[in-house]
Each structure stands twice: as C-alpha cells, then as structure tokens.
N, C-alpha and C. Protein backbone atom coordinates (compact mmCIF):
# COMPACT_ATOMS: atom_id res chain seq x y z
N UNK A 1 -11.28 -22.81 -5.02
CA UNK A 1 -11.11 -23.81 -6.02
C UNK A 1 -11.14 -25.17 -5.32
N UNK A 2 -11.45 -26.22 -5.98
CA UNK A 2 -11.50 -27.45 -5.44
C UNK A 2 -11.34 -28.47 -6.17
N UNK A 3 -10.30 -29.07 -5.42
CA UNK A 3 -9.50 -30.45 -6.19
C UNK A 3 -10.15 -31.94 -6.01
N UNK A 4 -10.00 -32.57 -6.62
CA UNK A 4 -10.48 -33.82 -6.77
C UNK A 4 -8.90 -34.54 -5.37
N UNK A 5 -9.35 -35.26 -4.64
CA UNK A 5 -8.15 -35.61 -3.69
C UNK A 5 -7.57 -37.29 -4.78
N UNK A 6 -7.10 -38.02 -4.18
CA UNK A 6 -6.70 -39.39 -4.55
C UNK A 6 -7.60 -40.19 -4.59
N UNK A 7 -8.43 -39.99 -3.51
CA UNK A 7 -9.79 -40.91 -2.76
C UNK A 7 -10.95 -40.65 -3.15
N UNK A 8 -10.65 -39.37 -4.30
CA UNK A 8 -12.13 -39.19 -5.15
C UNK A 8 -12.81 -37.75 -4.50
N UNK A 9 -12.83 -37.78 -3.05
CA UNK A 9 -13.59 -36.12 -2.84
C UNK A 9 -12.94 -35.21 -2.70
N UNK A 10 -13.37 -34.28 -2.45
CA UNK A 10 -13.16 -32.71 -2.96
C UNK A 10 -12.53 -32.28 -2.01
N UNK A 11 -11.59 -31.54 -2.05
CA UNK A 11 -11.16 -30.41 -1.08
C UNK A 11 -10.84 -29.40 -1.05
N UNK A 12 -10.82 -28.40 -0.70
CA UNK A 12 -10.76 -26.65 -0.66
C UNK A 12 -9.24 -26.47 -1.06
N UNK A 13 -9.07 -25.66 -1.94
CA UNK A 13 -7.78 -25.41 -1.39
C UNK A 13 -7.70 -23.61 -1.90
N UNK A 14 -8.58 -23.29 -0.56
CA UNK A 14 -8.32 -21.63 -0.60
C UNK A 14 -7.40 -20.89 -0.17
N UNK A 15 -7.24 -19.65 -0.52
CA UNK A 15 -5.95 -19.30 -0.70
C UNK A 15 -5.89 -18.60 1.40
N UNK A 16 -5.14 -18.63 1.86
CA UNK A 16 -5.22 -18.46 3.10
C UNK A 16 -5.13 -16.79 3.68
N UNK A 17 -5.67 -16.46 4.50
CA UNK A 17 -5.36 -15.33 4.39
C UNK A 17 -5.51 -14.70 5.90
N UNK A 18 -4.99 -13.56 6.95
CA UNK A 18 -5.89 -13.42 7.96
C UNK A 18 -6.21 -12.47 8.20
N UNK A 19 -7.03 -12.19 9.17
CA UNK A 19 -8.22 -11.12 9.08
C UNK A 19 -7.48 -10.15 9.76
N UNK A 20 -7.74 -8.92 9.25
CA UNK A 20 -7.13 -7.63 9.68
C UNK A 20 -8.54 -6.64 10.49
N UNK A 21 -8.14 -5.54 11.67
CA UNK A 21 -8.99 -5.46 11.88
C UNK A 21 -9.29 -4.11 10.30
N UNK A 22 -10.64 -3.39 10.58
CA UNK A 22 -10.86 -2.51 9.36
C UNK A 22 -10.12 -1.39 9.71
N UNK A 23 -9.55 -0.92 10.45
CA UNK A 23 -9.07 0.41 10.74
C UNK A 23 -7.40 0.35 9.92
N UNK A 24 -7.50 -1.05 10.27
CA UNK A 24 -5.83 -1.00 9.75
C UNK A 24 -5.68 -1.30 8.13
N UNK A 25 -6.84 -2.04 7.91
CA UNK A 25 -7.00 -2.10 6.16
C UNK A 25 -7.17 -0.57 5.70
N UNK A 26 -8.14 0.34 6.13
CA UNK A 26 -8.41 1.07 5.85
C UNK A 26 -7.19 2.49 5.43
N UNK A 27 -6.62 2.30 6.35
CA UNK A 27 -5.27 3.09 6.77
C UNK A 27 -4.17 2.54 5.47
N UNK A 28 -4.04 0.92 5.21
CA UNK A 28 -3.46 0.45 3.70
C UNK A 28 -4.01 1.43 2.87
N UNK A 29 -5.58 0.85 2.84
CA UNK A 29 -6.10 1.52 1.16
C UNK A 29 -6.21 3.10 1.31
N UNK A 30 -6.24 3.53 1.85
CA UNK A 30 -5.49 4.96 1.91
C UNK A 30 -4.54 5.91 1.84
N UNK A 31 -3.38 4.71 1.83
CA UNK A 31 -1.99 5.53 1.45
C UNK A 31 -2.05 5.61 -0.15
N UNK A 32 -1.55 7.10 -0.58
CA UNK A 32 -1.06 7.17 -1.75
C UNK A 32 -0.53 6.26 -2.58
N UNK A 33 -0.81 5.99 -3.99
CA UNK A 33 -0.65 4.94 -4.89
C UNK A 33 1.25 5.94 -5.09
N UNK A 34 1.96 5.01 -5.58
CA UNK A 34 3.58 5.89 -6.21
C UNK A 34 3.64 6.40 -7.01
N UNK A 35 3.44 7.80 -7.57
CA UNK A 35 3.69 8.24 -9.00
C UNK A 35 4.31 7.50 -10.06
N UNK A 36 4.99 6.69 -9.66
CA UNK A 36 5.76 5.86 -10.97
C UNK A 36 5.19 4.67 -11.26
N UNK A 37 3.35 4.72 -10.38
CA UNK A 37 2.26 3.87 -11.07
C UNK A 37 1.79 4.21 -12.07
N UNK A 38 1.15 5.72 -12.05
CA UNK A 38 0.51 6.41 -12.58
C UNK A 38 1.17 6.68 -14.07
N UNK A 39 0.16 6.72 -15.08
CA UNK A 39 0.35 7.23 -16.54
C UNK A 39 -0.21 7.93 -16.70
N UNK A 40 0.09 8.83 -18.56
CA UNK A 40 -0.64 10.12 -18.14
C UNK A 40 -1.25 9.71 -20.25
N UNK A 41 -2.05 10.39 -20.74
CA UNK A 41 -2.61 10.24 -21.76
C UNK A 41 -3.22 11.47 -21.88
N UNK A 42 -3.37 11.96 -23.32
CA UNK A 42 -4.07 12.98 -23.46
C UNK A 42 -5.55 12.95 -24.05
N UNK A 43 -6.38 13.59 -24.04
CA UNK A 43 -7.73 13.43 -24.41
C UNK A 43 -8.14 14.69 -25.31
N UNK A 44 -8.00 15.34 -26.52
CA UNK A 44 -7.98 16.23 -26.57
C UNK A 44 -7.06 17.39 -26.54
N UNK A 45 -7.36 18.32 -25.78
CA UNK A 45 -6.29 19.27 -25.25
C UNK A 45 -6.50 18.78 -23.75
N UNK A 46 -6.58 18.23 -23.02
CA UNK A 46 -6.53 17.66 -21.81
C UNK A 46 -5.77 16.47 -21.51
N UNK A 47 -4.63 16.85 -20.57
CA UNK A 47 -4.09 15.82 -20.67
C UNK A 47 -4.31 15.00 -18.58
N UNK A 48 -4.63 13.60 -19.29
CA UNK A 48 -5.10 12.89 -18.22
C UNK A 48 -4.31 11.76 -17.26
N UNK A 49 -4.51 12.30 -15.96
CA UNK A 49 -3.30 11.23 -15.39
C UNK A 49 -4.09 10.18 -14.58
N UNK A 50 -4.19 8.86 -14.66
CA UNK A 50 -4.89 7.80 -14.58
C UNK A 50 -3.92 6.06 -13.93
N UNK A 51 -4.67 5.92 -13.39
CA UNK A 51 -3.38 4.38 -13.18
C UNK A 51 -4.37 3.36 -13.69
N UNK A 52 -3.74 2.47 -14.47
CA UNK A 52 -4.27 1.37 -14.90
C UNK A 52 -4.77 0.37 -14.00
N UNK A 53 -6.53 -0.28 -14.19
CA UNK A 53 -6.78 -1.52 -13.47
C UNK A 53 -6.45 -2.49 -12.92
N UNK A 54 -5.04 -2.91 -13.86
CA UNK A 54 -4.57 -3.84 -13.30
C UNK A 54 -3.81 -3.64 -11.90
N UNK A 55 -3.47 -2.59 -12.03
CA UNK A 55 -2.13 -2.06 -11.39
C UNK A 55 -2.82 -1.90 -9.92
N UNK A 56 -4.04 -1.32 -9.89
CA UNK A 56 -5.19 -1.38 -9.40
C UNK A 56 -5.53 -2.66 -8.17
N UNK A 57 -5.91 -3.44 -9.04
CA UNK A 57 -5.98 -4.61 -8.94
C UNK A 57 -4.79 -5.24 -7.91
N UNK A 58 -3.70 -4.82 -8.09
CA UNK A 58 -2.34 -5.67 -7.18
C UNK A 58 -2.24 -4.77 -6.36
N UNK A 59 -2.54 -3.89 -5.97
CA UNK A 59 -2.84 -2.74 -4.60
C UNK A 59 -3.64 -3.38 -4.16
N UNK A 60 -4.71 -3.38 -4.61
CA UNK A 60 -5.71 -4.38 -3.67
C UNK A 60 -5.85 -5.94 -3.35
N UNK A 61 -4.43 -6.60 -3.59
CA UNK A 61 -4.28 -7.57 -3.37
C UNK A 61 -3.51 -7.49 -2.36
N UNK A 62 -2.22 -6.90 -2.26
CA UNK A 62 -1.67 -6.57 -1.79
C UNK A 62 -1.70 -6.03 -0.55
N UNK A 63 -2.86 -5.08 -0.43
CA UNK A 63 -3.02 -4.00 0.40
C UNK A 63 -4.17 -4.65 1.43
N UNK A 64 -4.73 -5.33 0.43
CA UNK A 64 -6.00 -5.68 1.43
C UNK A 64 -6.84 -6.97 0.66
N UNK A 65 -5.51 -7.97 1.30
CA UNK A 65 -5.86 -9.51 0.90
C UNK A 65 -7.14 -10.17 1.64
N UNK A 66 -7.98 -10.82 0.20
CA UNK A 66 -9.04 -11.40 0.87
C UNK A 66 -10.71 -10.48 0.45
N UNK A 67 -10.06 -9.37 0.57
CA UNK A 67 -11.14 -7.92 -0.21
C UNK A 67 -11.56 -8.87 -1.54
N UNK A 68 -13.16 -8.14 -1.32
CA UNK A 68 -13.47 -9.09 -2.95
C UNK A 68 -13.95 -7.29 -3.38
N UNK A 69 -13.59 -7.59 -4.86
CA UNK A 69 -14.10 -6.44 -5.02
C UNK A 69 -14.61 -6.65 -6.68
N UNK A 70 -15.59 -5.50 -6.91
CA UNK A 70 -15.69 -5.45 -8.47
C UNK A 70 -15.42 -4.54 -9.27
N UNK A 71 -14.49 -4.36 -10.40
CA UNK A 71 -14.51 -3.40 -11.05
C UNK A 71 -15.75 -2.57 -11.47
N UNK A 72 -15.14 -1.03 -11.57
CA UNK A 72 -16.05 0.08 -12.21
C UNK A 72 -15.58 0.53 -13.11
N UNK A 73 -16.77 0.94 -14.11
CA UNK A 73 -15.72 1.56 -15.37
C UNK A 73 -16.35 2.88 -15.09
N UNK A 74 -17.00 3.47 -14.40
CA UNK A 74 -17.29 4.96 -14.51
C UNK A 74 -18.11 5.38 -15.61
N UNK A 75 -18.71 4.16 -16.34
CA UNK A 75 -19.26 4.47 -17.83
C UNK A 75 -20.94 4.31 -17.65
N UNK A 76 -21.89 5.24 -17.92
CA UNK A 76 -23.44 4.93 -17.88
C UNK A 76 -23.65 4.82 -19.18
C-alpha cells in the first residue's frame, strides 16, 4: 500500500516480514490444523468434515507470513 507522505510523494508502507528458510516453512504448513478448527456438515447421508477458508486463510498467515497465495474452490 502506499501513502501520500506530507511532502506529496509516495511511500511503501509494507507490511514487514522475514524470510524463513523453506524447510522450516514447510515443516509450519505441515503440522496438523486443531480439531476444534474443523466443522462437520452433512451432504446427504454423508457427513463432511471440512475447515472453513477463512480459518484457512489465518494458518497461512500465521504459519507462513509473506506466502501469497490463491484460493481454490475445487469446483470445474
């Protein structure tokens, strides 16, 4: 994002972050999410256990700041 300063030009003001090597991110996004993320819904006679995007979303903020990523919906 970028702010207008006092003096009229622009300046960054990104969010800071530092670089991890990949083995150790990797090892984050790999641990088990907590069951008491997870919800469960039924579909039918099938019942489905799923964690919500958002929730999603703050694991991977969390876990591995700086990651750009894009959602999938799994849908063709």
């Amino acid at each position: 994002m970028l702010k207008t300063s006092t003096n009229g030009t622009q300046a960054s003001s990104a969010i800071k972050f530092s670089l991890r090597p990949t083995a150790e991110t990797l090892a984050d996004l790999s641990r088990p999410i907590d069951p008491r993320h997870l919800k469960t819904r039924k579909q039918g006679t099938t019942t489905l256990t799923y964690c919500p995007w958002n929730t999603i979303a703050r694991h991977l903020h969390h876990r591995a700041p700086g990651l750009r990523w894009v959602p999938f919906t799994g849908q063709s």
